[in-house]
Protein backbone atom coordinates (compact mmCIF):
# COMPACT_ATOMS: atom_id res chain seq x y z
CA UNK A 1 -20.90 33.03 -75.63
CA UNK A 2 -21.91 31.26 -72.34
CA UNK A 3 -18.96 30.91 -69.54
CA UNK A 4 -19.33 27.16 -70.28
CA UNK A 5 -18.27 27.49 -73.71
CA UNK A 6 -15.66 30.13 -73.15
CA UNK A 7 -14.03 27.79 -70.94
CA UNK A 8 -14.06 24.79 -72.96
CA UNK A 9 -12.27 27.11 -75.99
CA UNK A 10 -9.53 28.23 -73.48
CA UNK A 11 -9.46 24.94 -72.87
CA UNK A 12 -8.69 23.46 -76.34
CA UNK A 13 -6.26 26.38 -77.29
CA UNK A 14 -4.57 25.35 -74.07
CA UNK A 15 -3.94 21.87 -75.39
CA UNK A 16 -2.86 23.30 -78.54
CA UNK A 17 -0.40 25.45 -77.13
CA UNK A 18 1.12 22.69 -74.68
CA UNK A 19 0.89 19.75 -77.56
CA UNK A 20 2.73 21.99 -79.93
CA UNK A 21 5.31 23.33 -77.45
CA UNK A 22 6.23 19.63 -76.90
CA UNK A 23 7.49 18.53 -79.85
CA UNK A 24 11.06 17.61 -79.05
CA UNK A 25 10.29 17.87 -75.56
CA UNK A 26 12.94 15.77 -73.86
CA UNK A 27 15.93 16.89 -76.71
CA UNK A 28 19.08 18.04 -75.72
CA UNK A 29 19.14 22.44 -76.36
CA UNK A 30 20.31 22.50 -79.77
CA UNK A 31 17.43 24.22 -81.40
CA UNK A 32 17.81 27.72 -82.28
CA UNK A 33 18.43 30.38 -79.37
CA UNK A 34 18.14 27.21 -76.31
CA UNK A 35 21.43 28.07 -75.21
CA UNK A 36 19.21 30.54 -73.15
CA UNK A 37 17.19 28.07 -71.45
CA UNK A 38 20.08 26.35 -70.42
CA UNK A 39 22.01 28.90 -68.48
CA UNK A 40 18.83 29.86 -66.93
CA UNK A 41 18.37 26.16 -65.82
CA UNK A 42 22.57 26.08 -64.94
CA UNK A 43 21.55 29.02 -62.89
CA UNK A 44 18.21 27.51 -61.22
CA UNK A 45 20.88 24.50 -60.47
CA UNK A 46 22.82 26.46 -58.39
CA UNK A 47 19.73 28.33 -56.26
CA UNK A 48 18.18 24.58 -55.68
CA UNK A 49 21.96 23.17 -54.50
CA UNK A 50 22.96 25.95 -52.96
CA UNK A 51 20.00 27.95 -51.42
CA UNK A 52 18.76 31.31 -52.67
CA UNK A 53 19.59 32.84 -49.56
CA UNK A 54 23.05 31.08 -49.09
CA UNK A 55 23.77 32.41 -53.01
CA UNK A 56 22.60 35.77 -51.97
CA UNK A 57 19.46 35.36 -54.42
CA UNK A 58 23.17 36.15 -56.99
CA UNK A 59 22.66 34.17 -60.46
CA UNK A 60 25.90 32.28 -60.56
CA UNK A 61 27.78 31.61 -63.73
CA UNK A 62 30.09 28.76 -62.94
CA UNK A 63 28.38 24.96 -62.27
CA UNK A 64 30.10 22.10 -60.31
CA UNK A 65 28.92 19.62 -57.96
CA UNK A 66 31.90 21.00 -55.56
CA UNK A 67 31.61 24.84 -55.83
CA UNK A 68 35.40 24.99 -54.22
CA UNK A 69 37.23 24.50 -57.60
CA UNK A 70 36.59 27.71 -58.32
CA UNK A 71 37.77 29.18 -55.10
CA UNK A 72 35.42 31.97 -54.32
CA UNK A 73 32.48 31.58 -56.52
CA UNK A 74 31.33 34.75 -55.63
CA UNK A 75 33.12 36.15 -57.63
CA UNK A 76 30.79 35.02 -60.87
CA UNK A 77 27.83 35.97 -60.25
CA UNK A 78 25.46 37.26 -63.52
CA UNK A 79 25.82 40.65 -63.21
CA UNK A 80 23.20 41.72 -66.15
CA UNK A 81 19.56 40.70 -64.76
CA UNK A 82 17.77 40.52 -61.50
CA UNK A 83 17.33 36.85 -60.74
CA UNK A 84 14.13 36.30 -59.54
CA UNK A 85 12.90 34.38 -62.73
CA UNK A 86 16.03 31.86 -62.03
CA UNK A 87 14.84 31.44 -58.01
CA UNK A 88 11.50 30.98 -59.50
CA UNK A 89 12.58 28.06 -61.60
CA UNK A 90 14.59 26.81 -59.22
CA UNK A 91 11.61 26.10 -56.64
CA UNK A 92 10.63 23.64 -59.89
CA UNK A 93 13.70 22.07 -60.27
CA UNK A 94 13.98 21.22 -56.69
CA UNK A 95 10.98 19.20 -57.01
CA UNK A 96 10.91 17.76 -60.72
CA UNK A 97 14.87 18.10 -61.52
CA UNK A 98 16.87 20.24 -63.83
CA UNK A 99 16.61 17.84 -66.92
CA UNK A 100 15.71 19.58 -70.40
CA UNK A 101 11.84 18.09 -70.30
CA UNK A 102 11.08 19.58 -66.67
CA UNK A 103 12.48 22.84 -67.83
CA UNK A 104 10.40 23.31 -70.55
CA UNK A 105 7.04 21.84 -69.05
CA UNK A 106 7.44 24.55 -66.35
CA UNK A 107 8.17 27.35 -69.20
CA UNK A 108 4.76 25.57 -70.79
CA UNK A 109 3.12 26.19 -67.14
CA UNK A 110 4.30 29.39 -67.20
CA UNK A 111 3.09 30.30 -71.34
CA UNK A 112 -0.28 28.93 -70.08
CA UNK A 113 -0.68 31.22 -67.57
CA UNK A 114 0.41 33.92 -69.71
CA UNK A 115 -2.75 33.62 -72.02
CA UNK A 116 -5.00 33.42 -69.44
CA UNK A 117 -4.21 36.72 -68.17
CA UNK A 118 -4.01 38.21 -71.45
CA UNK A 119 -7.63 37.07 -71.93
CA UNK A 120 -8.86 38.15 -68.99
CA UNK A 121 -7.06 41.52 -70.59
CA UNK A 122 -8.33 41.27 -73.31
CA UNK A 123 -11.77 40.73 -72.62
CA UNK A 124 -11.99 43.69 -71.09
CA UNK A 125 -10.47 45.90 -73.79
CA UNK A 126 -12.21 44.09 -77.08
CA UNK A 127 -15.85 42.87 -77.81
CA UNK A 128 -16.86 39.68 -77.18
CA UNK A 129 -15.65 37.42 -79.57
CA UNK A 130 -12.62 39.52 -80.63
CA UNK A 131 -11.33 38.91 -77.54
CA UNK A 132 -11.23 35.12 -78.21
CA UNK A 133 -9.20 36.07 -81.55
CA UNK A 134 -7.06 38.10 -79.59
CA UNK A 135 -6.00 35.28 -77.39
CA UNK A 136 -5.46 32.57 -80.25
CA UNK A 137 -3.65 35.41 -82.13
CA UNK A 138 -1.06 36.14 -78.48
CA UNK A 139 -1.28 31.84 -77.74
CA UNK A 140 -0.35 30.40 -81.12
CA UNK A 141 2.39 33.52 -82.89
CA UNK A 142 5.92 31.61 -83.06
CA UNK A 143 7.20 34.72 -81.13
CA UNK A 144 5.37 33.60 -78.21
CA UNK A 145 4.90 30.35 -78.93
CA UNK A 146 8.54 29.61 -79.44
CA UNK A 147 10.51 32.31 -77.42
CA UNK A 148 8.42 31.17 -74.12
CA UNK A 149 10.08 28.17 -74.18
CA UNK A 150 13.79 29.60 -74.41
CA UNK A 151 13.52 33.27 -72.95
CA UNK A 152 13.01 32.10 -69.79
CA UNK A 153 13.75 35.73 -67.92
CA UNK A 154 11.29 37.37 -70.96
CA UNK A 155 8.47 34.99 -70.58
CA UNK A 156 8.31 35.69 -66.97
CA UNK A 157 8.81 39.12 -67.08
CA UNK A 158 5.85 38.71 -69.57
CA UNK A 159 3.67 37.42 -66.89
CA UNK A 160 4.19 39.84 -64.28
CA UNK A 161 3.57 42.35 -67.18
CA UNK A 162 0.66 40.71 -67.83
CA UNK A 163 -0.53 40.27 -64.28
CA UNK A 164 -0.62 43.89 -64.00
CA UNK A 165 -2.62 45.31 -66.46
CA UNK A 166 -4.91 42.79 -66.10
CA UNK A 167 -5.32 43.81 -62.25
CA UNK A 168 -5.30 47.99 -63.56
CA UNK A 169 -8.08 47.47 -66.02
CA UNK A 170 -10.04 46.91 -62.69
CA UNK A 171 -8.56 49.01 -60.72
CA UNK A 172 -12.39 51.18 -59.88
CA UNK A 173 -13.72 47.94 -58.74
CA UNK A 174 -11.66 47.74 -55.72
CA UNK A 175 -8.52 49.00 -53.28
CA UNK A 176 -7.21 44.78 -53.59
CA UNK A 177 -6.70 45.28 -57.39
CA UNK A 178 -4.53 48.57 -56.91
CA UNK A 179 -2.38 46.12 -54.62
CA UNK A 180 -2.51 43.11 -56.75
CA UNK A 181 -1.26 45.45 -59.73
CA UNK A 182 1.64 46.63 -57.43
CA UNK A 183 2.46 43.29 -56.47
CA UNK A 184 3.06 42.63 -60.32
CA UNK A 185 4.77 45.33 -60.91
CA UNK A 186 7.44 44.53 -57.97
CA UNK A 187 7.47 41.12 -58.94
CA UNK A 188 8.21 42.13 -62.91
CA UNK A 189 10.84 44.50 -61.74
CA UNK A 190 12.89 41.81 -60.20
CA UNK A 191 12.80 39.89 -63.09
CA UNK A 192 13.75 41.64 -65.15
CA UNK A 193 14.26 44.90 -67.18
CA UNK A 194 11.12 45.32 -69.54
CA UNK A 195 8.49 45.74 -66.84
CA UNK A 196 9.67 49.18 -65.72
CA UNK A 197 8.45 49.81 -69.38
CA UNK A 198 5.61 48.20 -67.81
CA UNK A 199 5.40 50.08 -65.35
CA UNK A 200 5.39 53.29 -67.47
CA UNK A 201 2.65 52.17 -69.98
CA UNK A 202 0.59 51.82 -66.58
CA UNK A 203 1.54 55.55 -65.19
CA UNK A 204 -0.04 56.63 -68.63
CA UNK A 205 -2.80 54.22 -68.21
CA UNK A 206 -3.85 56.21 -65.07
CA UNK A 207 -2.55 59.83 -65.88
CA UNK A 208 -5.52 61.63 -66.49
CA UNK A 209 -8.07 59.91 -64.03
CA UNK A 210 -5.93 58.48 -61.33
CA UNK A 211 -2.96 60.71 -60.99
CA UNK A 212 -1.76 59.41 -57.33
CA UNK A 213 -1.76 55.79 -58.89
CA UNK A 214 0.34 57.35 -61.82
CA UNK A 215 2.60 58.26 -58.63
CA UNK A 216 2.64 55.90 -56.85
CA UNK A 217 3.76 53.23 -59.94
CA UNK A 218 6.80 55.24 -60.49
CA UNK A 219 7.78 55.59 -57.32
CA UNK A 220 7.83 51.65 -57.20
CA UNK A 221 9.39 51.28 -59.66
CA UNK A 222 12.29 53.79 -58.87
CA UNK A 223 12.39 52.01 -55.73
CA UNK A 224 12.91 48.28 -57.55
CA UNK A 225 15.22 49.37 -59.60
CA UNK A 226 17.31 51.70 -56.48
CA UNK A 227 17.12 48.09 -54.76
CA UNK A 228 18.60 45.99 -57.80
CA UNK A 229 21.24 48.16 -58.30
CA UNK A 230 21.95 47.98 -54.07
CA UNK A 231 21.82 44.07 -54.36
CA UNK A 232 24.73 43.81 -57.19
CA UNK A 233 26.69 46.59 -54.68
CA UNK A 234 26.06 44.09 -51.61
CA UNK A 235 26.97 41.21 -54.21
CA UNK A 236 30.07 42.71 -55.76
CA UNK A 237 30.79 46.72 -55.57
CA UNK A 238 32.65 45.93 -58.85
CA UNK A 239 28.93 44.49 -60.50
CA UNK A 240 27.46 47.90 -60.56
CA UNK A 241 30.14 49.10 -62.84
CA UNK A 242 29.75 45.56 -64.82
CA UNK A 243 26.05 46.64 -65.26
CA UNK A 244 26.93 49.57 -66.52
CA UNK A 245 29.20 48.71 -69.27
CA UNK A 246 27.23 45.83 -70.58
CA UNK A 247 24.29 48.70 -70.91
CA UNK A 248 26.70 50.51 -72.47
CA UNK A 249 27.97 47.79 -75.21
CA UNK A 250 23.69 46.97 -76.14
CA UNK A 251 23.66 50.78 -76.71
CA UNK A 252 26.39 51.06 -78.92
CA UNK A 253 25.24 50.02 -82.38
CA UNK A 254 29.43 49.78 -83.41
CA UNK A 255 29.68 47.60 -86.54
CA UNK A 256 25.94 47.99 -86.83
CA UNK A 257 24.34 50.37 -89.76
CA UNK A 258 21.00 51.62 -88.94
CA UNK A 259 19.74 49.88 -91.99
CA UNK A 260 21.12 46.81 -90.69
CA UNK A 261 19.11 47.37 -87.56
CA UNK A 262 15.59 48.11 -89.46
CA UNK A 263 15.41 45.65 -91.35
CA UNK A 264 16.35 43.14 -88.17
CA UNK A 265 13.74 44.49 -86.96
CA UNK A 266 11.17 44.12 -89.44
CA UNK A 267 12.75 40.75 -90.24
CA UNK A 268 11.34 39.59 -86.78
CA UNK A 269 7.98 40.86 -86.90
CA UNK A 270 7.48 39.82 -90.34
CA UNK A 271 8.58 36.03 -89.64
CA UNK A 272 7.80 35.57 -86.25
CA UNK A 273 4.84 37.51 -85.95
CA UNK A 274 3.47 36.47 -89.16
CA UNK A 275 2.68 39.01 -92.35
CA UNK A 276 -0.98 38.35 -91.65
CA UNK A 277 -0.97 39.72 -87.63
CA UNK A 278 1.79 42.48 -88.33
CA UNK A 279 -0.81 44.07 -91.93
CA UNK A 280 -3.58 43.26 -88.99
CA UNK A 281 -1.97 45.16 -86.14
CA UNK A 282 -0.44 48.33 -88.34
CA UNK A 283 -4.29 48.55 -89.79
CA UNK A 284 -5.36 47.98 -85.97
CA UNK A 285 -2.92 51.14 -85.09
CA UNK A 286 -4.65 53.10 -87.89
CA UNK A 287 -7.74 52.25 -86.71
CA UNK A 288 -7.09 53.38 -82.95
CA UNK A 289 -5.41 56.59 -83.68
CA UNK A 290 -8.65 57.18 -85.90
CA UNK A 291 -11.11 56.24 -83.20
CA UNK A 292 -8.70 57.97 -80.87
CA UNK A 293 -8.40 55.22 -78.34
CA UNK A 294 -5.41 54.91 -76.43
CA UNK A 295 -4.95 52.06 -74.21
CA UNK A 296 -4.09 49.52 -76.80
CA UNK A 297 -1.29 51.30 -78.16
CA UNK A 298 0.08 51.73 -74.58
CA UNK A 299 1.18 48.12 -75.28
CA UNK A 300 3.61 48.84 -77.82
CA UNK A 301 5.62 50.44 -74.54
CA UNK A 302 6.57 47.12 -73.51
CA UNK A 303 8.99 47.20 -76.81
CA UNK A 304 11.22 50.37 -75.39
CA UNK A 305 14.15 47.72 -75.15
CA UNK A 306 13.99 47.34 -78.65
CA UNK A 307 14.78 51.00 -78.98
CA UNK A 308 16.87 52.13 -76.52
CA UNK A 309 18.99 48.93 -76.37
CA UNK A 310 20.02 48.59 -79.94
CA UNK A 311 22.73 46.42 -80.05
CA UNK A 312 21.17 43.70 -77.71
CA UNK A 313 17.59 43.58 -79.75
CA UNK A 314 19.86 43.14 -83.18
CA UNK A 315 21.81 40.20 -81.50
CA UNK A 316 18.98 38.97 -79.52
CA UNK A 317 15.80 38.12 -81.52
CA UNK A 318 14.10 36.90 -78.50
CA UNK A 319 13.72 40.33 -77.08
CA UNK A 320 10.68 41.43 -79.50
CA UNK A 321 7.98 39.05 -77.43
CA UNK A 322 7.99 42.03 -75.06
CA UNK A 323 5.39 42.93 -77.93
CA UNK A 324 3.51 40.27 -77.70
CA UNK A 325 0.16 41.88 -76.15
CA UNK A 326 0.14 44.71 -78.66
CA UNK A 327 0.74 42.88 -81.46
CA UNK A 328 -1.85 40.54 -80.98
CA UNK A 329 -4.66 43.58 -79.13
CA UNK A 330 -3.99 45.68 -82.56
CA UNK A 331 -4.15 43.18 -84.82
CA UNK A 332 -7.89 41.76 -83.50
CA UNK A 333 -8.54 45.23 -83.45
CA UNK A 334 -7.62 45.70 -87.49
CA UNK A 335 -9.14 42.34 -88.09
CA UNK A 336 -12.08 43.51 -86.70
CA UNK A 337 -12.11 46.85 -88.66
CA UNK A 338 -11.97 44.58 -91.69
CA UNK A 339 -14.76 42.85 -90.88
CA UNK A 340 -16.91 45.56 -90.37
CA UNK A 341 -16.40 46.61 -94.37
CA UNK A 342 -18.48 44.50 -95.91
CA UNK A 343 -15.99 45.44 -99.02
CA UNK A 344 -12.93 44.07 -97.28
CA UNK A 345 -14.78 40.84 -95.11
CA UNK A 346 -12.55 39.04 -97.36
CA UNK A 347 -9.49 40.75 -96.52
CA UNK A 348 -10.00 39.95 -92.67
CA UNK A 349 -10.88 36.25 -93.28
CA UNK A 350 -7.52 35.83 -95.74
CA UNK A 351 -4.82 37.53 -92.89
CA UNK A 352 -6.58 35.53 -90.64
CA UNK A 353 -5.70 32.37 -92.73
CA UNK A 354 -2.47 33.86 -94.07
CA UNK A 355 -1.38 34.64 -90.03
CA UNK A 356 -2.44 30.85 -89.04
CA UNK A 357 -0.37 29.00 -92.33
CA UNK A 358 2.58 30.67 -91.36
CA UNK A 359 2.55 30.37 -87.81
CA UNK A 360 2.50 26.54 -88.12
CA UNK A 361 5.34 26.56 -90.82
CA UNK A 362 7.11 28.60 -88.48
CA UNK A 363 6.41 26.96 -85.38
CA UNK A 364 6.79 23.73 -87.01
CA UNK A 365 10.46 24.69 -87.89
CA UNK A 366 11.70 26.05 -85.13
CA UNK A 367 10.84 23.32 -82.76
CA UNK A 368 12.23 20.90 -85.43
CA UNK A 369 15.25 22.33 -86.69
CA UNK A 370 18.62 21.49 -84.63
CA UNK A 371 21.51 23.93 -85.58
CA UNK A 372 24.50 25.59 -83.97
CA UNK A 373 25.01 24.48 -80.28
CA UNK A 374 25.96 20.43 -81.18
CA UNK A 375 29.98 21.15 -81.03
CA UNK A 376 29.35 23.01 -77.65
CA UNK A 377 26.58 20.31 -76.46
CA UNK A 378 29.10 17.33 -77.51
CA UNK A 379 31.98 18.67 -75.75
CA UNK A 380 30.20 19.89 -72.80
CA UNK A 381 28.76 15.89 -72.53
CA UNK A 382 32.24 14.74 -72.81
CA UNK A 383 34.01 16.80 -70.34
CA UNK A 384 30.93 15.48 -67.83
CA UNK A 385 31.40 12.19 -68.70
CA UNK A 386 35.34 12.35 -68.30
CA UNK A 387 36.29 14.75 -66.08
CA UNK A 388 35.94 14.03 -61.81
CA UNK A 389 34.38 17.31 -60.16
CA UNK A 390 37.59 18.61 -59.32
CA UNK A 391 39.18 18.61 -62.44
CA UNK A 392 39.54 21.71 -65.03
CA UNK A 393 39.62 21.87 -68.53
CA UNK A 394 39.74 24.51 -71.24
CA UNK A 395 37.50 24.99 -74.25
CA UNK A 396 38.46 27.43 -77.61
CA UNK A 397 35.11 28.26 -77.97
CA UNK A 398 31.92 30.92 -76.44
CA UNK A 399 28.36 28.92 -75.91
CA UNK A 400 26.51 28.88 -72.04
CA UNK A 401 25.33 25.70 -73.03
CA UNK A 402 29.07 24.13 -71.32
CA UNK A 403 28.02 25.13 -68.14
CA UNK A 404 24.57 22.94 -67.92
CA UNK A 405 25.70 19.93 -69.57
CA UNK A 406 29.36 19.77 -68.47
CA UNK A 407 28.42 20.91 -64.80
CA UNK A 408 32.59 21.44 -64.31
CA UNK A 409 34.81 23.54 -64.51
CA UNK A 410 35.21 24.46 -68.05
CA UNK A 411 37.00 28.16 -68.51
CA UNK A 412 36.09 28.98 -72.11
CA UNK A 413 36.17 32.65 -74.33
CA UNK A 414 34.35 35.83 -72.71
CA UNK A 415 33.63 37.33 -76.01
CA UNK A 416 32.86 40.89 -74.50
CA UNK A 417 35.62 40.46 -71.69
CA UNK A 418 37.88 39.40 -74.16
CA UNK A 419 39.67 36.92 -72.03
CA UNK A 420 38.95 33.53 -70.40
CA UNK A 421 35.65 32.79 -68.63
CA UNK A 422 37.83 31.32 -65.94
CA UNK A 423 41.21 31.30 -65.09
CA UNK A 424 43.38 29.18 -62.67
CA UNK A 425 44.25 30.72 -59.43
């Protein structure tokens, strides 16, 4: 296929992508998992009123136009995540505002970007042609499709992750792709927590060939996380601890059976990846371990989270788009398998099919279907529209949408903390 044409393809799945992911574009969050978006854009609120370096580059919980009515606000700062996907949006909402549409046009900017690297990935890892499945198989799956317009800290994290495998795989033609792929991997690791899985898949990557570069990546990304954990302690000494426990509480699977937490898991792949990709990628893993070929299935590291943090990935479905790039590499790499049967042709061309019907049923509900944040969302509205900036009010129920939409002081129920969100001084 001539660049021309490649180009023009890109092109037209780019529409695709950005056409689809607009449905409901200026909607208040009420579809399913946005009350992610919306702290994320409370918290770009803050960096673009505030100043990142006046806020300490500190995600800050608590929204007001007069910061003082919570006495020290640095007391609430988001203890859980580094924040540089929040400063990133923020340099957006500076410019184009905080309002739901400009929030998710710059998560559409940032999905965009996202499949170009992974086809510049994956052109380099599949034959040509495959690689273009590849990409419409990462572009169009309602875990990507979907989750890049709420996960705003995952969808970034994606890109950096992204960003640095595509700068590895050409790592022998030059020193400035060894530093670009650094650059990614610092960037990633202040994002947030899956690109130090990232970073691992990539200290594999060069194990037996590059072994200083195998080195050198860990030693980053010891270094990024030493230097998180020494920004919450110059934050709050009492964050660190905070850190800690939440780790502790995703851990714990508690009321959780293991069954309960398999078939979650499964659940996700299954709907959100499609039946079609996820028979494609497990015959694409088959077909790998066969042929021996690694690098692929080095993908599937970006999924540790789902592993080690149990609690969190059964709570969260969000977290599986991690697996985004191995899902869709193995599964071109299975389709392809297929197709090179002449017995089971027929086999590749119906998951193909089978993968595209339910992504648009999927994707179709999900961006249609309003459900679970309205009593948050109307009481959040109300409280903006009748409450002055100083004023305080109290709310008998646990959603981060308050904090965008009622931009006040609004103490409400710390689930984990068991207590208030706020309470008066």
């Amino acid at each position: 296929m001539s660049e021309r044409r490649r180009w023009l393809f890109l092109g037209i799945l780019g529409v695709v992508f950005a056409a689809t992911c607009s449905i409901g574009l200026t909607r208040p969050f009420l579809r399913h998992q946005e009350a992610v978006v919306a702290r994320y854009g409370s918290y770009a609120r803050n960096f673009a009123r505030m100043g990142v370096w006046e806020s300490r580059f500190g995600m800050i919980q608590v929204n007001a136009p007069d910061m003082s009515v919570f006495g020290d606000w640095r007391e609430h700062y988001y203890p859980q995540r580094p924040a540089l996907s929040a400063v990133l949006l923020s340099f957006w909402t500076r410019i184009f505002g905080d309002g739901e549409a400009s929030l998710r046009v710059s998560l559409i900017l940032v999905g965009w970007a996202s499949i170009l690297l992974f086809h510049a990935l994956a052109r380099r890892l599949l034959p040509e042609t495959w690689d273009l499945i590849a990409t419409v198989l990462f572009a169009l799956n309602p875990m990507f499709l979907y989750y890049s317009l709420i996960a705003v800290h995952y969808v970034y994290a994606l890109l950096f992750s992204l960003a640095a495998w595509a700068a590895a795989v050409r790592a022998k033609e030059g020193r400035k792709y060894i530093v670009l792929m650094v650059l990614s991997i610092v960037l990633g690791c202040f994002t947030d927590w899956p690109p130090y899985f990232t970073a691992l898949s990539l200290m594999l990557y060069f194990w037996k060939e590059r072994r200083p570069v195998t080195v050198a990546i860990g030693a980053v990304a010891v270094a990024c996380f030493g230097l998180n954990l020494l920004h919450r302690w110059s934050l709050d000494p009492r964050s660190v601890g905070k850190l800690l426990a939440v780790g502790a509480h995703h851990v714990a699977l508690g009321g959780v059976s293991p069954f309960a937490y398999v078939y979650s898991e499964a659940r996700e792949i299954g709907l959100y990846y499609t039946l079609g990709l996820t028979v494609a990628s497990i015959a694409g893993v088959a077909a790998l371990v066969r042929r021996r070929e690694w690098t692929v299935l080095l993908f599937a590291l970006f999924g540790l989270e789902e592993v080690l943090f149990f609690r969190q990935a059964y709570e969260h479905d969000y977290l599986t788009i991690s697996l985004a790039p191995f899902m869709a590499l193995s599964a071109a790499v299975g389709l392809r398998d297929f197709w090179g049967r002449p017995n089971l042709k027929p086999l590749s061309v119906a998951l193909g099919v089978l993968a595209f019907l339910q992504a648009a049923w999927v994707n179709g509900d999900r961006l249609t279907r309003m459900g679970g944040n309205e009593p948050a969302w109307q009481a959040a509205v109300l409280i903006h529209e009748q409450t002055k900036p100083q004023e305080r009010s109290l709310l008998a129920m646990e959603n981060p949408i308050i904090e965008y939409y009622a931009d006040r002081y609004a103490s409400r129920i710390d689930t984990i903390a068991k207590k208030l969100s706020l309470s008066p001084r």
